[in-house]
PDB file of N, CA and C in Angstrom:
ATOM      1  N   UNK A   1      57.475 134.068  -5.407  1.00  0.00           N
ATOM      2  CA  UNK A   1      57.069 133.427  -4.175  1.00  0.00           C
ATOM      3  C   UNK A   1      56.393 132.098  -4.520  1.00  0.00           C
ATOM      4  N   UNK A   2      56.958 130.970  -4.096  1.00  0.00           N
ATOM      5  CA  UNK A   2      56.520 129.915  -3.795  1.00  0.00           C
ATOM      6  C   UNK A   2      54.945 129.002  -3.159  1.00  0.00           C
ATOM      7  N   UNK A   3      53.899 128.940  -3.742  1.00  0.00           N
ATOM      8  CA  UNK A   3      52.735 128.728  -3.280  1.00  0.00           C
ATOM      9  C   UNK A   3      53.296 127.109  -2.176  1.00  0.00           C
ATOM     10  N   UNK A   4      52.681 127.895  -0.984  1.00  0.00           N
ATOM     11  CA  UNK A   4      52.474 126.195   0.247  1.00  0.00           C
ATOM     12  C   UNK A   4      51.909 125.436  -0.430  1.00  0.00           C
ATOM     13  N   UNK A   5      53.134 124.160  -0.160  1.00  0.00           N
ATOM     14  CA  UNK A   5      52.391 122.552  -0.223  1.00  0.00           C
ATOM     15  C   UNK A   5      50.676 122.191   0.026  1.00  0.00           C
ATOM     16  N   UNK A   6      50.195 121.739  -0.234  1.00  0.00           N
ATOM     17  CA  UNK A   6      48.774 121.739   0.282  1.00  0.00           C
ATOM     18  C   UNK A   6      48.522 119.957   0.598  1.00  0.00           C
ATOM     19  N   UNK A   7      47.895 119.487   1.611  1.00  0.00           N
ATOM     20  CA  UNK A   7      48.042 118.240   1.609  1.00  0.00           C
ATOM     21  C   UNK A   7      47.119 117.332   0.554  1.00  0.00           C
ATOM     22  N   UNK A   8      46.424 118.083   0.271  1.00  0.00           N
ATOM     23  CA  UNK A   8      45.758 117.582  -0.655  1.00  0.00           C
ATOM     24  C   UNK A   8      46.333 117.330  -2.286  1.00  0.00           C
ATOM     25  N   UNK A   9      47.430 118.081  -2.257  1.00  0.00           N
ATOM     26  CA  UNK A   9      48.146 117.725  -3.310  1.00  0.00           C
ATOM     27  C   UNK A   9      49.063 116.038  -3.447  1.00  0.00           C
ATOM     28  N   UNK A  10      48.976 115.311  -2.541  1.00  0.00           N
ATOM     29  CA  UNK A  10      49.808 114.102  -2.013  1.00  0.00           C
ATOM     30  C   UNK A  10      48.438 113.141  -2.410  1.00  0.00           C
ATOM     31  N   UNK A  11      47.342 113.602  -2.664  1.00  0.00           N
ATOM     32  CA  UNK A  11      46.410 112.342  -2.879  1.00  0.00           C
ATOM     33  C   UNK A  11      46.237 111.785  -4.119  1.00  0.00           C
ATOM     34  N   UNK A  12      45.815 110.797  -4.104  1.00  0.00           N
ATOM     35  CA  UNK A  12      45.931 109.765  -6.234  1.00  0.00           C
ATOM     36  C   UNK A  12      44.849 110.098  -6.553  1.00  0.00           C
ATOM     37  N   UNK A  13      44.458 110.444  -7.771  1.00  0.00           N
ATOM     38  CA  UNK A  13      43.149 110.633  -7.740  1.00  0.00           C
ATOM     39  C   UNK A  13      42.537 109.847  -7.737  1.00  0.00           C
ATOM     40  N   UNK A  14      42.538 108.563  -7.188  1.00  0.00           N
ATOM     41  CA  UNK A  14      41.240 107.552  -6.545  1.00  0.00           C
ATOM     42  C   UNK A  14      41.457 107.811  -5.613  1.00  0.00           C
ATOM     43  N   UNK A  15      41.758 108.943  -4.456  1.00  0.00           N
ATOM     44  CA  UNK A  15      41.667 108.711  -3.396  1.00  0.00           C
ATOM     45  C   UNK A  15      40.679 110.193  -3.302  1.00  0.00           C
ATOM     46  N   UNK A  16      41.156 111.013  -4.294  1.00  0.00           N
ATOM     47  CA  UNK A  16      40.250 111.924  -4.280  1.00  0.00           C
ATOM     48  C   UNK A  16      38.979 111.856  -4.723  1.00  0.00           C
ATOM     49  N   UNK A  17      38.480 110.703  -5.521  1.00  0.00           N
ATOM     50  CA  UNK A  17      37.673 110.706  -6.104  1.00  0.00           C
ATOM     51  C   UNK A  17      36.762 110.176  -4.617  1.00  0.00           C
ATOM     52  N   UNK A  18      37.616 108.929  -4.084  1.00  0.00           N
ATOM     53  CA  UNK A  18      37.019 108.133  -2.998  1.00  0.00           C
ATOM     54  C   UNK A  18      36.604 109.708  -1.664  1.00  0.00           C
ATOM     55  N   UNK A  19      37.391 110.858  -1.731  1.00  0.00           N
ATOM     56  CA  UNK A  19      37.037 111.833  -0.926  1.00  0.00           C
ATOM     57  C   UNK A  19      35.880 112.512  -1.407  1.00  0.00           C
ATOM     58  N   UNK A  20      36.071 112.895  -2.869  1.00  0.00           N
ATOM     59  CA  UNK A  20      34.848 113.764  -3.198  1.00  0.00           C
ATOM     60  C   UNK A  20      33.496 112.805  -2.906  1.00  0.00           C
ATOM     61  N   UNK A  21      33.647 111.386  -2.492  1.00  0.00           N
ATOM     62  CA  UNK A  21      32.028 110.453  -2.352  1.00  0.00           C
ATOM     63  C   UNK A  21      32.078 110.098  -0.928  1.00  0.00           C
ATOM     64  N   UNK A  22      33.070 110.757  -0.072  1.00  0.00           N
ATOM     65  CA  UNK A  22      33.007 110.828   1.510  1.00  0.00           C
ATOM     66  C   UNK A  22      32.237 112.438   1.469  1.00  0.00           C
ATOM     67  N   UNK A  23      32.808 112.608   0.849  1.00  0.00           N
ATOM     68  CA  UNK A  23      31.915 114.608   1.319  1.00  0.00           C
ATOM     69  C   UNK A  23      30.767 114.317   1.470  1.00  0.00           C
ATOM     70  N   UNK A  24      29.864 113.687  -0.229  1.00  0.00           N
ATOM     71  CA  UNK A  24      28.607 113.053  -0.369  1.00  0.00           C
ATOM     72  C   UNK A  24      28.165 112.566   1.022  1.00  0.00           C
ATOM     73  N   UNK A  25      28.710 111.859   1.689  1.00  0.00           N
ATOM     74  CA  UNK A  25      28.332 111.149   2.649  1.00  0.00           C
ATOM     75  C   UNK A  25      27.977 109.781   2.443  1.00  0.00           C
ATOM     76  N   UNK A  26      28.620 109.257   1.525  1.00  0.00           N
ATOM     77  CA  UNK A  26      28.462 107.949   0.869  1.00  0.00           C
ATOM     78  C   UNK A  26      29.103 106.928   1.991  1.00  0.00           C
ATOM     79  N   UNK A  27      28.575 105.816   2.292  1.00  0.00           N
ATOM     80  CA  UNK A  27      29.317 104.703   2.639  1.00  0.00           C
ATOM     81  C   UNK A  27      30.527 104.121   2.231  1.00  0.00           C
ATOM     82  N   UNK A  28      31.669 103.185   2.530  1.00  0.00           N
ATOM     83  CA  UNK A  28      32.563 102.461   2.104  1.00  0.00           C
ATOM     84  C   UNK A  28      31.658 101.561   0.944  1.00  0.00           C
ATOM     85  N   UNK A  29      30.510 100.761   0.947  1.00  0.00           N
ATOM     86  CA  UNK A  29      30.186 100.205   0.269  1.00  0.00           C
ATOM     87  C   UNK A  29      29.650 100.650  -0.872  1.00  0.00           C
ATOM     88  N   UNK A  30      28.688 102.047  -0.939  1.00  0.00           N
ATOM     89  CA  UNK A  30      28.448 103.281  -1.885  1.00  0.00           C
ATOM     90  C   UNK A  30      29.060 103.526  -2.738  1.00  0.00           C
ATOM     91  N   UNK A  31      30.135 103.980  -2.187  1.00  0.00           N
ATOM     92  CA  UNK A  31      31.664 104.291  -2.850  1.00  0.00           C
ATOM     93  C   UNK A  31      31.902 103.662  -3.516  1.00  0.00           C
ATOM     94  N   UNK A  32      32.022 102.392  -3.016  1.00  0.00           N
ATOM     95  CA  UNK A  32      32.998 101.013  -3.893  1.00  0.00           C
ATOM     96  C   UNK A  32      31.824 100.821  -5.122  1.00  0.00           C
ATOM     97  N   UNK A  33      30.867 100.671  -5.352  1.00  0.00           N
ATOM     98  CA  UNK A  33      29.598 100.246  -6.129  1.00  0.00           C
ATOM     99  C   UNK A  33      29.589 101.851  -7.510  1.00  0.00           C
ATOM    100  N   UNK A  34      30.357 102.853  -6.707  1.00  0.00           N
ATOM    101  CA  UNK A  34      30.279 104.201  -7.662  1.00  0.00           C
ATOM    102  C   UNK A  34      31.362 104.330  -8.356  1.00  0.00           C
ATOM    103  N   UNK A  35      32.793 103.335  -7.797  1.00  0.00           N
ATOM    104  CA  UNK A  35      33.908 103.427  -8.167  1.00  0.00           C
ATOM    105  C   UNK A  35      34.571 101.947  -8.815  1.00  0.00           C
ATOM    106  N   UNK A  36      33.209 101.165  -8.615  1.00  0.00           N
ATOM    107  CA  UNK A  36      33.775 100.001  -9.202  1.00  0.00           C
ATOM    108  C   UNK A  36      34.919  99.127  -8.941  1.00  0.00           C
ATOM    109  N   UNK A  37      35.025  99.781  -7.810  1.00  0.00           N
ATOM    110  CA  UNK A  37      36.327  98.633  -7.182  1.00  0.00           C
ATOM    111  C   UNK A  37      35.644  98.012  -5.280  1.00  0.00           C
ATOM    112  N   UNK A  38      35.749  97.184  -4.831  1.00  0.00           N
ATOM    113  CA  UNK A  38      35.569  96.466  -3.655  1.00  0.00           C
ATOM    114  C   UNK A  38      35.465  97.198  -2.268  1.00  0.00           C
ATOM    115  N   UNK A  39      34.862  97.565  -1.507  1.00  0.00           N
ATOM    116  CA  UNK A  39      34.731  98.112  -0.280  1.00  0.00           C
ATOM    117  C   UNK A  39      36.186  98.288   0.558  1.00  0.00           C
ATOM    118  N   UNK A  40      36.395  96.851   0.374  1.00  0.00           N
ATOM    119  CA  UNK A  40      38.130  97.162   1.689  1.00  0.00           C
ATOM    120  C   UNK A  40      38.549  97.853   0.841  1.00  0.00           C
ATOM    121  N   UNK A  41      38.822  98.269  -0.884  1.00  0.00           N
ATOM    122  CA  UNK A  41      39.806  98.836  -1.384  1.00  0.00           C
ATOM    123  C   UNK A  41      39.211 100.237  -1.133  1.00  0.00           C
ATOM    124  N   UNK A  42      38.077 100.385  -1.024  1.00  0.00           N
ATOM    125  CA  UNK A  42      37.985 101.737  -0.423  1.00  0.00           C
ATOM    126  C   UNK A  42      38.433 102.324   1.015  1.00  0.00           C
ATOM    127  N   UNK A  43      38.079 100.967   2.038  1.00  0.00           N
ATOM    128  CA  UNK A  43      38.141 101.311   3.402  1.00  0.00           C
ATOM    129  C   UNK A  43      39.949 102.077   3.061  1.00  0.00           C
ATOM    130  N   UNK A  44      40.628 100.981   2.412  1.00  0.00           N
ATOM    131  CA  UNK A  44      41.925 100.883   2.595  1.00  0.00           C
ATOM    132  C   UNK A  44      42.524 102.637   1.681  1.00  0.00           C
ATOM    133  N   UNK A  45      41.775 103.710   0.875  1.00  0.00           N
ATOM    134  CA  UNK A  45      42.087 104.493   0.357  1.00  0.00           C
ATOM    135  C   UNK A  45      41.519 105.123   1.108  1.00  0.00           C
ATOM    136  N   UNK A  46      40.664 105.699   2.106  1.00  0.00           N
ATOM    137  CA  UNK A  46      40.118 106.596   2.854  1.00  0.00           C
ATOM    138  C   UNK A  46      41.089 106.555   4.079  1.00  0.00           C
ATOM    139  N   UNK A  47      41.682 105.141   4.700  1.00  0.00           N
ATOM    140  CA  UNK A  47      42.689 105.334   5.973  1.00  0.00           C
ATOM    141  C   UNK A  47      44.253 105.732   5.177  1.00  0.00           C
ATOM    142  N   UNK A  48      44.120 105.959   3.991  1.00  0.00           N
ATOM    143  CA  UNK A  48      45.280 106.270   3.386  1.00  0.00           C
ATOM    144  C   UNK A  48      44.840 108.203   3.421  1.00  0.00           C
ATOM    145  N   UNK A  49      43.982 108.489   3.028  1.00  0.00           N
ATOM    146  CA  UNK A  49      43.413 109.736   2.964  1.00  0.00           C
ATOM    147  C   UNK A  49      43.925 110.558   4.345  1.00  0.00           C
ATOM    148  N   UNK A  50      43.261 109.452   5.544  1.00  0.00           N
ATOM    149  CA  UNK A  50      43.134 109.929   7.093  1.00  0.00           C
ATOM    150  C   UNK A  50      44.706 110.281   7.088  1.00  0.00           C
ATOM    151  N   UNK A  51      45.701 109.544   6.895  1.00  0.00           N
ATOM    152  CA  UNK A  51      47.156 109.301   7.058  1.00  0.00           C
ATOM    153  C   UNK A  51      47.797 110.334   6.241  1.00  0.00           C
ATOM    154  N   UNK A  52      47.033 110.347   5.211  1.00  0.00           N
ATOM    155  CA  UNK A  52      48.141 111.906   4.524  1.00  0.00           C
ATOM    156  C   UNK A  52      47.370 113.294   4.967  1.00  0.00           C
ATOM    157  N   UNK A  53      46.319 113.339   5.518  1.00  0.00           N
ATOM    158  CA  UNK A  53      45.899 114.757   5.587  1.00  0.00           C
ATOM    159  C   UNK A  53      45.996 114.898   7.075  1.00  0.00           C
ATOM    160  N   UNK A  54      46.269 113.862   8.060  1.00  0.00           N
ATOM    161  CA  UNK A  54      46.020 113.773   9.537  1.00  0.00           C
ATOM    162  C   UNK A  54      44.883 113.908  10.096  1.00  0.00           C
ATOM    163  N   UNK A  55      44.140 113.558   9.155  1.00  0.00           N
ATOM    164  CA  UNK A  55      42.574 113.484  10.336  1.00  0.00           C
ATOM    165  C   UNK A  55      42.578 112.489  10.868  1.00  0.00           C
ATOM    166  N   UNK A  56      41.692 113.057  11.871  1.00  0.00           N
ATOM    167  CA  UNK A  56      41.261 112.001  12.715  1.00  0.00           C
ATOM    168  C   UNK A  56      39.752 110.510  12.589  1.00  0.00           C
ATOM    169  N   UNK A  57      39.004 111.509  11.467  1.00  0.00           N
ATOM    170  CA  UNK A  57      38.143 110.623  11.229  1.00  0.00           C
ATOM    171  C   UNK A  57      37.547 111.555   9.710  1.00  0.00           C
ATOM    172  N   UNK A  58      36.206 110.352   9.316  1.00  0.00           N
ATOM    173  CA  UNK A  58      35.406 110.837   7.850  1.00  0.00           C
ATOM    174  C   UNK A  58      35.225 112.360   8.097  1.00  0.00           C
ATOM    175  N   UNK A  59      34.739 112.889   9.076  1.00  0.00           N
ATOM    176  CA  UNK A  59      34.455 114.066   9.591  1.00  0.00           C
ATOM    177  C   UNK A  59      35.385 115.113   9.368  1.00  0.00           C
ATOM    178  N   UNK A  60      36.540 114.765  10.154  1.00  0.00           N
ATOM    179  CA  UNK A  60      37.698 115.770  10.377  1.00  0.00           C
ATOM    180  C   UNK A  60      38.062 115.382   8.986  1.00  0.00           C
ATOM    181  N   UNK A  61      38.646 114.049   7.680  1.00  0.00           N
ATOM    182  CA  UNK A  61      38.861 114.523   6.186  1.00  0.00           C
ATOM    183  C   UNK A  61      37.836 115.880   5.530  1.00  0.00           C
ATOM    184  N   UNK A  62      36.251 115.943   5.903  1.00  0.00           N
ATOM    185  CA  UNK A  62      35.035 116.822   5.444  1.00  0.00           C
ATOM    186  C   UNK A  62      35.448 118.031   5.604  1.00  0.00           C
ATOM    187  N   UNK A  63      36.108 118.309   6.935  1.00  0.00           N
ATOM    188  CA  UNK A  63      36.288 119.917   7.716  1.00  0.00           C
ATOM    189  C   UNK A  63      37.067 120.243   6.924  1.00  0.00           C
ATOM    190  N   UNK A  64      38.517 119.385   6.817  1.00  0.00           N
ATOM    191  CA  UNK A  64      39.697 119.613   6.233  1.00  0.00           C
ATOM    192  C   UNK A  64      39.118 120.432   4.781  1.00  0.00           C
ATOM    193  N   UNK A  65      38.904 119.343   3.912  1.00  0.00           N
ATOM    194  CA  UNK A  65      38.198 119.745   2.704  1.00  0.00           C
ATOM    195  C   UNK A  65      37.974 121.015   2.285  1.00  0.00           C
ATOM    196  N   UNK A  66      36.811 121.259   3.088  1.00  0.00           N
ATOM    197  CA  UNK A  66      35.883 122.431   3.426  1.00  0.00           C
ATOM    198  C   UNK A  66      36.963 123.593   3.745  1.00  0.00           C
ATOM    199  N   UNK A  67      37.760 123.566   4.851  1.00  0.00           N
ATOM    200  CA  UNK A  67      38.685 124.480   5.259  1.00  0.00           C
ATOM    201  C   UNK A  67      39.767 124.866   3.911  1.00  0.00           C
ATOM    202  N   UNK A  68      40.325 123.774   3.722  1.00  0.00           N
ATOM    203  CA  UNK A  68      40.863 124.322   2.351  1.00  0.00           C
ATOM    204  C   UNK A  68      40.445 124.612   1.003  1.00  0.00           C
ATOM    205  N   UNK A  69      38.925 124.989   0.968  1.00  0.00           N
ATOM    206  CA  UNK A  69      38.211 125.507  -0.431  1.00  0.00           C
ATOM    207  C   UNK A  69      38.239 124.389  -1.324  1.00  0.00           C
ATOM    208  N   UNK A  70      38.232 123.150  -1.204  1.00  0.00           N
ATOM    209  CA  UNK A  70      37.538 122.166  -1.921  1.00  0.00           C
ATOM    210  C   UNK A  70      36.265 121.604  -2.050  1.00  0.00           C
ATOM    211  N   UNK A  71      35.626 122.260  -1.171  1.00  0.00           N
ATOM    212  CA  UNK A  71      34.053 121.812  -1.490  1.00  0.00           C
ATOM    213  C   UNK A  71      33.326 123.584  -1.170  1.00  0.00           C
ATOM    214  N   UNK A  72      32.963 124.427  -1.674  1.00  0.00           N
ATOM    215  CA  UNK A  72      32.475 125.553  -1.333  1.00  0.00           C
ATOM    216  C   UNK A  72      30.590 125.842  -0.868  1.00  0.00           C
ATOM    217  N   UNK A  73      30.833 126.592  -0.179  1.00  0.00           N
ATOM    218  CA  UNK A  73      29.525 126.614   0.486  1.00  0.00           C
ATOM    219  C   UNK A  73      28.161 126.641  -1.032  1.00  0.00           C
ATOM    220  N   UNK A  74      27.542 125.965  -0.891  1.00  0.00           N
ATOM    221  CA  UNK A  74      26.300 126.277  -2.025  1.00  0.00           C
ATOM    222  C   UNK A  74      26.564 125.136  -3.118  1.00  0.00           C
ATOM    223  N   UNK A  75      27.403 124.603  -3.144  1.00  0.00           N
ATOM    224  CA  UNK A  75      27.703 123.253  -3.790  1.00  0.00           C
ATOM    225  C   UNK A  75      26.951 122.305  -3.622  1.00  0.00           C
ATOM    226  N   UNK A  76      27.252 121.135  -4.973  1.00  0.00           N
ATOM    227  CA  UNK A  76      26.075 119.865  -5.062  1.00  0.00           C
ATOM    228  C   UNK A  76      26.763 119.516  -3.231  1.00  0.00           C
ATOM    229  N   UNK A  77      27.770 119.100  -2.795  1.00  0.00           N
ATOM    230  CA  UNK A  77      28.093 118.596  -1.634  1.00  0.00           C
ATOM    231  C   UNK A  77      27.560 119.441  -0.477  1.00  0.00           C
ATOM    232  N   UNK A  78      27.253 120.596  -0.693  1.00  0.00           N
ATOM    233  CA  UNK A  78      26.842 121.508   0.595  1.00  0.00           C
ATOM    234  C   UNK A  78      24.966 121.270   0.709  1.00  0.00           C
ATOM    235  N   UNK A  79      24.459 121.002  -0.796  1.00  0.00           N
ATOM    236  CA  UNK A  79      23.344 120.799  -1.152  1.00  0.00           C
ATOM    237  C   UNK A  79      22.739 119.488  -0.909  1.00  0.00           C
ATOM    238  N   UNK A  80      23.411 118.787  -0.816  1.00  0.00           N
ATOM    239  CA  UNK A  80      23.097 117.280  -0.800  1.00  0.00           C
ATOM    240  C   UNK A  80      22.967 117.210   0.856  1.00  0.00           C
ATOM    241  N   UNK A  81      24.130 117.822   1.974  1.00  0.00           N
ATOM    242  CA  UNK A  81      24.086 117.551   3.661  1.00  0.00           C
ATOM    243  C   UNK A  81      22.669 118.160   3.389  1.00  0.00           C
ATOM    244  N   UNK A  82      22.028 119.722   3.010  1.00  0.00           N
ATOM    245  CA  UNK A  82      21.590 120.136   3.572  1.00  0.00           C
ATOM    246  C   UNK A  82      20.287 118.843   3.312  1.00  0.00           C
ATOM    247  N   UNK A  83      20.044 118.901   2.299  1.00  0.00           N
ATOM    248  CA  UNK A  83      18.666 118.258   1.577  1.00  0.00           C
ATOM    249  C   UNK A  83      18.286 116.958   2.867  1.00  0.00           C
ATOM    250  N   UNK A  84      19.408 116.383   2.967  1.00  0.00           N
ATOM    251  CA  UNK A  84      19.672 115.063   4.012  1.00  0.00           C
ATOM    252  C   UNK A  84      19.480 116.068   5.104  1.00  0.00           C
ATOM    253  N   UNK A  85      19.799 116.775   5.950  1.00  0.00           N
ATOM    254  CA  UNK A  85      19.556 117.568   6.833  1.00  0.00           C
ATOM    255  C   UNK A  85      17.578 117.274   7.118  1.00  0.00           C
ATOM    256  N   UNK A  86      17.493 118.092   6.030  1.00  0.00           N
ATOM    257  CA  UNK A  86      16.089 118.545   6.266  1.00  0.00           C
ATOM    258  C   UNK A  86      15.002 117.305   6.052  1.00  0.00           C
ATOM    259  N   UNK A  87      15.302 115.787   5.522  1.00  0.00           N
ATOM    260  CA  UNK A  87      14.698 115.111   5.425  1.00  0.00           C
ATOM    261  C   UNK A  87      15.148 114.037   6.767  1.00  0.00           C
ATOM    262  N   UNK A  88      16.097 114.431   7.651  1.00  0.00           N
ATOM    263  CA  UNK A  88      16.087 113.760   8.766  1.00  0.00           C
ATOM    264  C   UNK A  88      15.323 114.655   9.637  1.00  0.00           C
ATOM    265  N   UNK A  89      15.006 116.017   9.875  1.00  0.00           N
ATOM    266  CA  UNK A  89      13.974 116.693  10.432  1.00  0.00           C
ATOM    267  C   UNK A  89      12.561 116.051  10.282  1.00  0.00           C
ATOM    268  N   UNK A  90      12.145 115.985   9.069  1.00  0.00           N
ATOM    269  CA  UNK A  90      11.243 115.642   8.383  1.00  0.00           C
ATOM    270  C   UNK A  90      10.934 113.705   9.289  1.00  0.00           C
ATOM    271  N   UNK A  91      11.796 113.417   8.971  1.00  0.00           N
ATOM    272  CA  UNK A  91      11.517 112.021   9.775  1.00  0.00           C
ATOM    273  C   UNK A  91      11.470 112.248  11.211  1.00  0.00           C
ATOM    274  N   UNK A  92      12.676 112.556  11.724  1.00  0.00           N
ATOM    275  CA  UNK A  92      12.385 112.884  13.304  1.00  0.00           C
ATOM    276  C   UNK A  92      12.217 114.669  13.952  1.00  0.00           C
ATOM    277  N   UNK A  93      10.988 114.785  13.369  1.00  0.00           N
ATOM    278  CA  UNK A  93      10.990 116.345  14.547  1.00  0.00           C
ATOM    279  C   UNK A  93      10.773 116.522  15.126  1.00  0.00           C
ATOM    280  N   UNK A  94      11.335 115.763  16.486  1.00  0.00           N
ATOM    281  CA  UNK A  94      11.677 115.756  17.559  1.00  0.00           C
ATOM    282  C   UNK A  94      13.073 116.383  17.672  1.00  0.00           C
ATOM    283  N   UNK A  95      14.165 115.824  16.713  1.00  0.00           N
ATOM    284  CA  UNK A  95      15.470 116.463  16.284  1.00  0.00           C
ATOM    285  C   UNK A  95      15.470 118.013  16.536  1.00  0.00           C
ATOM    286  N   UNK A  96      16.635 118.200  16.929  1.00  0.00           N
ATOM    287  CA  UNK A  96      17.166 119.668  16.676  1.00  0.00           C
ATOM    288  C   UNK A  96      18.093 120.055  16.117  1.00  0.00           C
ATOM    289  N   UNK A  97      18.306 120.983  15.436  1.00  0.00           N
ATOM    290  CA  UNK A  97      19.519 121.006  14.244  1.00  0.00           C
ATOM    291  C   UNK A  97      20.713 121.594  15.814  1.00  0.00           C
ATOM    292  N   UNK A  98      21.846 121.551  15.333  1.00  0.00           N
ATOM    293  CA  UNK A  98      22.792 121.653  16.233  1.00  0.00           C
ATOM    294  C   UNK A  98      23.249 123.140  15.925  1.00  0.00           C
ATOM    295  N   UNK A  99      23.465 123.913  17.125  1.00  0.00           N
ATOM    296  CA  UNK A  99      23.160 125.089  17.081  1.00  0.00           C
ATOM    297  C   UNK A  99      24.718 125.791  17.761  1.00  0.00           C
ATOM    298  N   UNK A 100      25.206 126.286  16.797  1.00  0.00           N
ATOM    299  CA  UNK A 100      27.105 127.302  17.473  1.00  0.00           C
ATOM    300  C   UNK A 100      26.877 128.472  17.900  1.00  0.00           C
ATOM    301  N   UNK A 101      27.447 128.647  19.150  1.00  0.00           N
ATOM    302  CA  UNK A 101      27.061 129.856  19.749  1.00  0.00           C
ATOM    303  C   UNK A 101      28.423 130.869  19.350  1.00  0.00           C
TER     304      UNK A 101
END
């Protein structure tokens, strides 16, 4: 039996690399400064990202990710939202964490 295509198999690895520093939550400019190449060449590998996996945005590439077991719960990437999580509490607690019923 034949293992499914996965879309993530269609990416270069600078585009994965440019994904694994979108999970981070890194900027286009972040990115480019971590990857040593220019911001548009990032903008321009992340709307390449959006285009082969069909998301709709940075977000929906994250879910995707996540949904297909590339970033797993308890990870530096799951560790890093939360840490950022709790230090935007920390600044505004007034905030409420967003809550799924």
């Amino acid at each position: 039996m034949s293992r499914q295509p996965c879309p993530f198999d269609h990416l270069t690895p600078r585009e994965l690399d440019a994904l694994r520093l979108v999970i981070l939550g890194l900027s286009a400019k972040e990115i480019a400064g971590r990857l040593g190449i220019g911001w548009r060449t990032v903008d321009k590998h992340i709307e390449s990202i959006k285009l082969k996996l069909r998301a709709r945005n940075r977000s929906h590439m994250v879910g995707l990710a996540l949904a297909a077991g590339l970033v797993e719960p308890g990870s530096f990437a799951t560790m890093t939202f939360e840490a950022t999580a709790a230090a935007t509490m920390k600044q505004h607690p007034s905030s409420q964490p967003l809550r799924v019923a």
